[in-house]
Protein backbone atom coordinates (compact mmCIF):
# COMPACT_ATOMS: atom_id res chain seq x y z
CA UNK A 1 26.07 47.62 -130.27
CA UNK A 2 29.77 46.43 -130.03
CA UNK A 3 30.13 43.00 -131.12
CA UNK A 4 32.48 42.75 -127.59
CA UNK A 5 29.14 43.02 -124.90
CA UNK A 6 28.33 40.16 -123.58
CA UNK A 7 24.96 38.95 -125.27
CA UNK A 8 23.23 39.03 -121.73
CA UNK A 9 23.46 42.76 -121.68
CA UNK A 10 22.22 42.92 -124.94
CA UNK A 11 19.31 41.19 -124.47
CA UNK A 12 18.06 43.06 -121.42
CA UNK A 13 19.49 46.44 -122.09
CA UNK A 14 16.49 47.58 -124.28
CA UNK A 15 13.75 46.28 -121.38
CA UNK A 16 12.29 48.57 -118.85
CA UNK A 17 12.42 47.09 -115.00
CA UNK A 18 9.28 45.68 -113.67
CA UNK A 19 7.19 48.11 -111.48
CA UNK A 20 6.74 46.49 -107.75
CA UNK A 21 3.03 45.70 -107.28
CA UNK A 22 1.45 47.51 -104.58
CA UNK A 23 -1.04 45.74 -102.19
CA UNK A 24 -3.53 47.49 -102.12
CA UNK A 25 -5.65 45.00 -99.80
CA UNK A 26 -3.36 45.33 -97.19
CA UNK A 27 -4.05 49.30 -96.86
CA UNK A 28 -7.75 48.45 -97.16
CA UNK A 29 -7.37 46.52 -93.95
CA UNK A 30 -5.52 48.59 -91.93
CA UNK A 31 -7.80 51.37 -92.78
CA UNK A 32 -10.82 49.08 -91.29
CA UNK A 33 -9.11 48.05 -88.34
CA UNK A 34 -8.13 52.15 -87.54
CA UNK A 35 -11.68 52.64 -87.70
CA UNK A 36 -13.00 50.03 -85.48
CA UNK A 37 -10.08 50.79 -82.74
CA UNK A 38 -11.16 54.16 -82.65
CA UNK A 39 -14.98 53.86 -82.49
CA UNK A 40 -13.86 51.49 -79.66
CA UNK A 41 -12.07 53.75 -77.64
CA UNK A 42 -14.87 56.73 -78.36
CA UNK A 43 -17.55 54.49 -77.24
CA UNK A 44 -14.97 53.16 -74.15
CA UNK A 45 -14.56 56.78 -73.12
CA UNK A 46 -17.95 58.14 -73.62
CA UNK A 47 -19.79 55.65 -71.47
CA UNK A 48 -20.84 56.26 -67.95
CA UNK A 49 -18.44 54.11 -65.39
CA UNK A 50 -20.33 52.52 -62.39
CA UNK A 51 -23.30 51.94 -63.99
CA UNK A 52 -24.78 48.39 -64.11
CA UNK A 53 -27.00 47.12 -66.75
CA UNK A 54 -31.03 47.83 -65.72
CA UNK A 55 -32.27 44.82 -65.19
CA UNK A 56 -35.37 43.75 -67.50
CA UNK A 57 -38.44 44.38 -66.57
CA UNK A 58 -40.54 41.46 -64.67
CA UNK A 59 -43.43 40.03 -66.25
CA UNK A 60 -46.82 41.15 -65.36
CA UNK A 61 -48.83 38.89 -63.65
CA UNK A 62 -52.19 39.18 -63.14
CA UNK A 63 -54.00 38.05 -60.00
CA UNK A 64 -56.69 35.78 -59.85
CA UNK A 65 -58.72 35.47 -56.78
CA UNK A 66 -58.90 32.76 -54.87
CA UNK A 67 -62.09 30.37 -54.72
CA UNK A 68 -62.13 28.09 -51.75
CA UNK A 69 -62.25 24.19 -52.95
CA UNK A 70 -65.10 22.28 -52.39
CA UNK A 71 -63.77 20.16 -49.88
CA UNK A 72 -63.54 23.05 -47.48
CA UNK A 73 -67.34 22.56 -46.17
CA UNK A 74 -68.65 19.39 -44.63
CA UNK A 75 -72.38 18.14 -44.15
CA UNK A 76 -72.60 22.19 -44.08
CA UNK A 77 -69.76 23.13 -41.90
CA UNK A 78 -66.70 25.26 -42.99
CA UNK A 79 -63.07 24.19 -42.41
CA UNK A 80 -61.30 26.38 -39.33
CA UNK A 81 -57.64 25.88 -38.37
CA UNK A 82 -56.98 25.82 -34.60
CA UNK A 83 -55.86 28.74 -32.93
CA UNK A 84 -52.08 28.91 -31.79
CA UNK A 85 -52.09 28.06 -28.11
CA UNK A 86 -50.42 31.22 -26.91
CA UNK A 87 -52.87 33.51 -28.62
CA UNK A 88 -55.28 32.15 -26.23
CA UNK A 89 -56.54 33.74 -22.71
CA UNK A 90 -59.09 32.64 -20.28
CA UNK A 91 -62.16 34.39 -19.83
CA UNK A 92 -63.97 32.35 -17.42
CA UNK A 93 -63.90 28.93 -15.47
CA UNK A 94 -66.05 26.89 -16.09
CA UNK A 95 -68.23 24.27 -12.84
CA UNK A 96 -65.92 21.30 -13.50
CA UNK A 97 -62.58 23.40 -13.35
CA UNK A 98 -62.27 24.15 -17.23
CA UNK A 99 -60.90 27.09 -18.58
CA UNK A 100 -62.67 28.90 -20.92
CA UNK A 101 -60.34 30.35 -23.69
CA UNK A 102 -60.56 33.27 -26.39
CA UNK A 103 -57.89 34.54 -28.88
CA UNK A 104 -56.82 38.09 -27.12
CA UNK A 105 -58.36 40.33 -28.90
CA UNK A 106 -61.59 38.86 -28.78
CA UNK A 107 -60.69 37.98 -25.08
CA UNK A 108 -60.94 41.68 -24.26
CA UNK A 109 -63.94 42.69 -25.88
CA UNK A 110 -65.49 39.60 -24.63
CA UNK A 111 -64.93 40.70 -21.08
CA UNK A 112 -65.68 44.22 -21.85
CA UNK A 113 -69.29 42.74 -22.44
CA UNK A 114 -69.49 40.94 -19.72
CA UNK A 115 -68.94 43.48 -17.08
CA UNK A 116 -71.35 45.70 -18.63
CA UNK A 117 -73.96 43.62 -18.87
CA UNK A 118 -73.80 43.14 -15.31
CA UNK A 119 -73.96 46.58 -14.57
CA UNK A 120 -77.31 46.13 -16.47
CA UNK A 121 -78.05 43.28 -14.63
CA UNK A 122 -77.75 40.70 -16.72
CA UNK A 123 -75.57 37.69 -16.01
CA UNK A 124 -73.92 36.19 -19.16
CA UNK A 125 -72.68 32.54 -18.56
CA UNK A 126 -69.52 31.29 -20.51
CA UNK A 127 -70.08 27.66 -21.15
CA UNK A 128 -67.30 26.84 -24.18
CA UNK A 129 -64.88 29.18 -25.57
CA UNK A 130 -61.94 27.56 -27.57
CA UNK A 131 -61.86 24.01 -28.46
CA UNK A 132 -59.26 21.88 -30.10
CA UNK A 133 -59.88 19.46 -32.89
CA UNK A 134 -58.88 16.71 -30.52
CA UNK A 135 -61.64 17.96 -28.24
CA UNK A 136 -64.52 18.14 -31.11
CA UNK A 137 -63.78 14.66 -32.16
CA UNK A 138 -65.20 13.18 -28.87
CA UNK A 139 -67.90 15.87 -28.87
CA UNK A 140 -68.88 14.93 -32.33
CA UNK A 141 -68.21 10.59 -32.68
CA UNK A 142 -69.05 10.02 -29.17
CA UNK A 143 -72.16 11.36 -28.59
CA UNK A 144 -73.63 10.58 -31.70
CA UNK A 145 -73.19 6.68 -31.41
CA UNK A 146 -74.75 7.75 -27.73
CA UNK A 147 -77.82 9.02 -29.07
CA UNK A 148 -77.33 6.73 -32.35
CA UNK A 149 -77.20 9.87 -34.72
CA UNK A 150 -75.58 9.39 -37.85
CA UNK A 151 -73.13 12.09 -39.15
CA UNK A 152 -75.98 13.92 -40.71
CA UNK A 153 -77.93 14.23 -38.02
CA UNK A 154 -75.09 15.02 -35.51
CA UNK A 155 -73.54 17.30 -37.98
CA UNK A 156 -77.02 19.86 -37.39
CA UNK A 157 -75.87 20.38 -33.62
CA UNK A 158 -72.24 19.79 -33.71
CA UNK A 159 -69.64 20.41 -36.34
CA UNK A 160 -67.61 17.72 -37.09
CA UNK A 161 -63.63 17.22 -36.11
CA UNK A 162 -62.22 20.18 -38.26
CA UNK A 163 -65.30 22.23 -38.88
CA UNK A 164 -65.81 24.02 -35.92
CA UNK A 165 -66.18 27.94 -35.27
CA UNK A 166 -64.63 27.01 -32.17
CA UNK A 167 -61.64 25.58 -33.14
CA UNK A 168 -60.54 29.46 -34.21
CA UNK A 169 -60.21 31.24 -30.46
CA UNK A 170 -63.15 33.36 -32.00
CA UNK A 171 -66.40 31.61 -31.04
CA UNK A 172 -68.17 31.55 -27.45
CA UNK A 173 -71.10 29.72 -26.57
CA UNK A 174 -73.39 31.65 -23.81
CA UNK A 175 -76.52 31.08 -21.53
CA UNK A 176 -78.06 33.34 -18.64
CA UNK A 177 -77.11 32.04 -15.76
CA UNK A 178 -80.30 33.01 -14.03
CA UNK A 179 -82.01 30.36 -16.44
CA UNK A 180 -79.67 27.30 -16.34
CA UNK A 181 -82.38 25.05 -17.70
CA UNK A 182 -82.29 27.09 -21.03
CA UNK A 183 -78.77 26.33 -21.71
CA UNK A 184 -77.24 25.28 -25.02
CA UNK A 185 -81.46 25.20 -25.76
CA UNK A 186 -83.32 26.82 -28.30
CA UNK A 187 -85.55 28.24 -25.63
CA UNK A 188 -82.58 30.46 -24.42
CA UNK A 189 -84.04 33.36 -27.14
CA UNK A 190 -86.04 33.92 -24.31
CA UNK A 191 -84.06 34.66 -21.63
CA UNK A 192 -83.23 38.47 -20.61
CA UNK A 193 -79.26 37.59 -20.89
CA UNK A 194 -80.17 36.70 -25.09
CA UNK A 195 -82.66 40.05 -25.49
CA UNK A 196 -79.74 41.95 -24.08
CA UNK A 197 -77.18 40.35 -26.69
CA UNK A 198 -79.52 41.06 -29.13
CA UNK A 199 -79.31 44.70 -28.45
CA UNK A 200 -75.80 45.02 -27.67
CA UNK A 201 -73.35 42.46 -28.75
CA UNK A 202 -72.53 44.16 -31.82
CA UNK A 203 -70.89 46.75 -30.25
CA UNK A 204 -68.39 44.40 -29.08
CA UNK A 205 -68.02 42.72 -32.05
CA UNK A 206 -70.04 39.53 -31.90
CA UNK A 207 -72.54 38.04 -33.73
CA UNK A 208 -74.73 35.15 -34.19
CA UNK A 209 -73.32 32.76 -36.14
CA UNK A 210 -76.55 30.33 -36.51
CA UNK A 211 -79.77 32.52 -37.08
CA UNK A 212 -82.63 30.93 -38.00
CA UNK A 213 -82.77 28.93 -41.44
CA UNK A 214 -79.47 29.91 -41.69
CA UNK A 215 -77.89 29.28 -44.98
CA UNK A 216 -75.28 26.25 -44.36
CA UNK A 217 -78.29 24.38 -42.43
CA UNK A 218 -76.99 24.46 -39.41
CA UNK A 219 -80.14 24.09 -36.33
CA UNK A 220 -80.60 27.25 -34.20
CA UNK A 221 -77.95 27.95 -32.20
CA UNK A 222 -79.15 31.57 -30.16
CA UNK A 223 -76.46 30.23 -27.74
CA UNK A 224 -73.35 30.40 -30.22
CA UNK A 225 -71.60 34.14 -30.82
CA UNK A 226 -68.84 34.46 -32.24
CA UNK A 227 -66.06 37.84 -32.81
CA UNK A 228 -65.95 39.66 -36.09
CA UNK A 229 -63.97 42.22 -34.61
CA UNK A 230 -60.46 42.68 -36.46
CA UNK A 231 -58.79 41.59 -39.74
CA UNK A 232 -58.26 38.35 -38.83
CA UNK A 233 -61.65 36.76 -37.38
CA UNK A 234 -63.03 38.72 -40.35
CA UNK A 235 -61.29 36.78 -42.92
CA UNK A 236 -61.73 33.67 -40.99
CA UNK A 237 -65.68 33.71 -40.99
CA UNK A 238 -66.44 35.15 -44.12
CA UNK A 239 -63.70 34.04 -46.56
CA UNK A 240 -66.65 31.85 -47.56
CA UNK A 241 -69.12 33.89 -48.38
CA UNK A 242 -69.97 34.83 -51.92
């Protein structure tokens, strides 16, 4: 080489010029994010508009029936809630002025009953229909400190304040009014007006609700009927039973 070139150009004249580094990383990338743009947009485009998410499914729940508490019977009398006041309707009046009151639909069949067992000839006496709880507690505390019962005793003839058939609209208490000293007495099983209840009552629905040694220990009652004859007064009377 010619002493006159500047040594600079001698030194580098015989090297070959660096290669620019490609990188590659930054390809790699941009290949992964065109992938996951376009799966977006597929999946975006493919998917049914309008739709909303279904709901997950509820839990199953099984029922368990229900077992009335213990509390619900007293010295062997159920627990009845009153009856609303305008499901009531008289059925009869009773000597002092009273009105006599049954939940309608026992109200009908009641009367139903009545009329044909006077065609038969038998005269059926309403003597208490509905009765409020206000009404039992004087009925229950005040006679029994009258005749000096304690609750026991009183409970056999009367329900206490709360525990009453009556209080429901569904329960009548009857006598033959040809045999007025019978009434609210054992003896009345011997009246014609009870024989013909006997034979008949059930087709309007009403029953007995004291029988003889009747289960809850309630005394005789042939006197005290009471109407079994839709959903309701169903439930009502024999939500107890086992």
């Amino acid at each position: 080489m010619p002493k006159d070139v500047p040594v600079a150009r001698r030194v580098n004249s015989n090297l070959t010029p660096p290669k620019k580094r490609t990188n590659w990383w930054l390809w790699v990338g941009l290949a992964i994010f065109i992938a996951i743009a376009y799966f977006s947009i597929t999946n975006l485009i493919s998917t049914p508009k309008n739709l909303s998410p279904e709901p997950a499914a509820a839990p199953i729940v099984q029922a368990t029936p229900t077992v009335p508490p213990t509390d619900n019977k007293v010295l062997g009398h159920f627990a009845y809630i009153e009856a609303p006041l305008d499901s009531l309707e008289v059925v009869a009046i009773a000597a002092d002025g009273h009105e006599i009151k049954l939940r309608s639909a026992a109200a009908i069949k009641f009367k139903q009953m009545l009329s044909d067992a006077q065609a038969s000839g038998i005269e059926l006496l309403a003597i208490s229909g509905f009765r409020s709880i206000k009404e039992q507690q004087q009925l229950f505390f005040d006679i029994s400190r009258q005749r000096n019962q304690i609750p026991a005793e009183r409970a056999k003839v009367s329900a206490p304040p709360g525990y009453s058939e009556h209080h429901t609209g569904y329960a009548i208490d009857l006598g033959d009014r040809n045999s007025p000293s019978t009434i609210l007495n054992p003896s009345f099983d011997q009246t014609a007006a009870f024989r013909w209840l006997e034979q008949n009552a059930a087709k309007y629905s009403f029953e007995l609700s004291f029988p003889q040694n009747n289960p809850q220990g309630v005394m005789y009652e042939p006197w005290h009927w009471r109407f079994v004859g839709d959903d309701n007064s169903l439930s009502t009377f024999y939500k107890y039973s086992k």
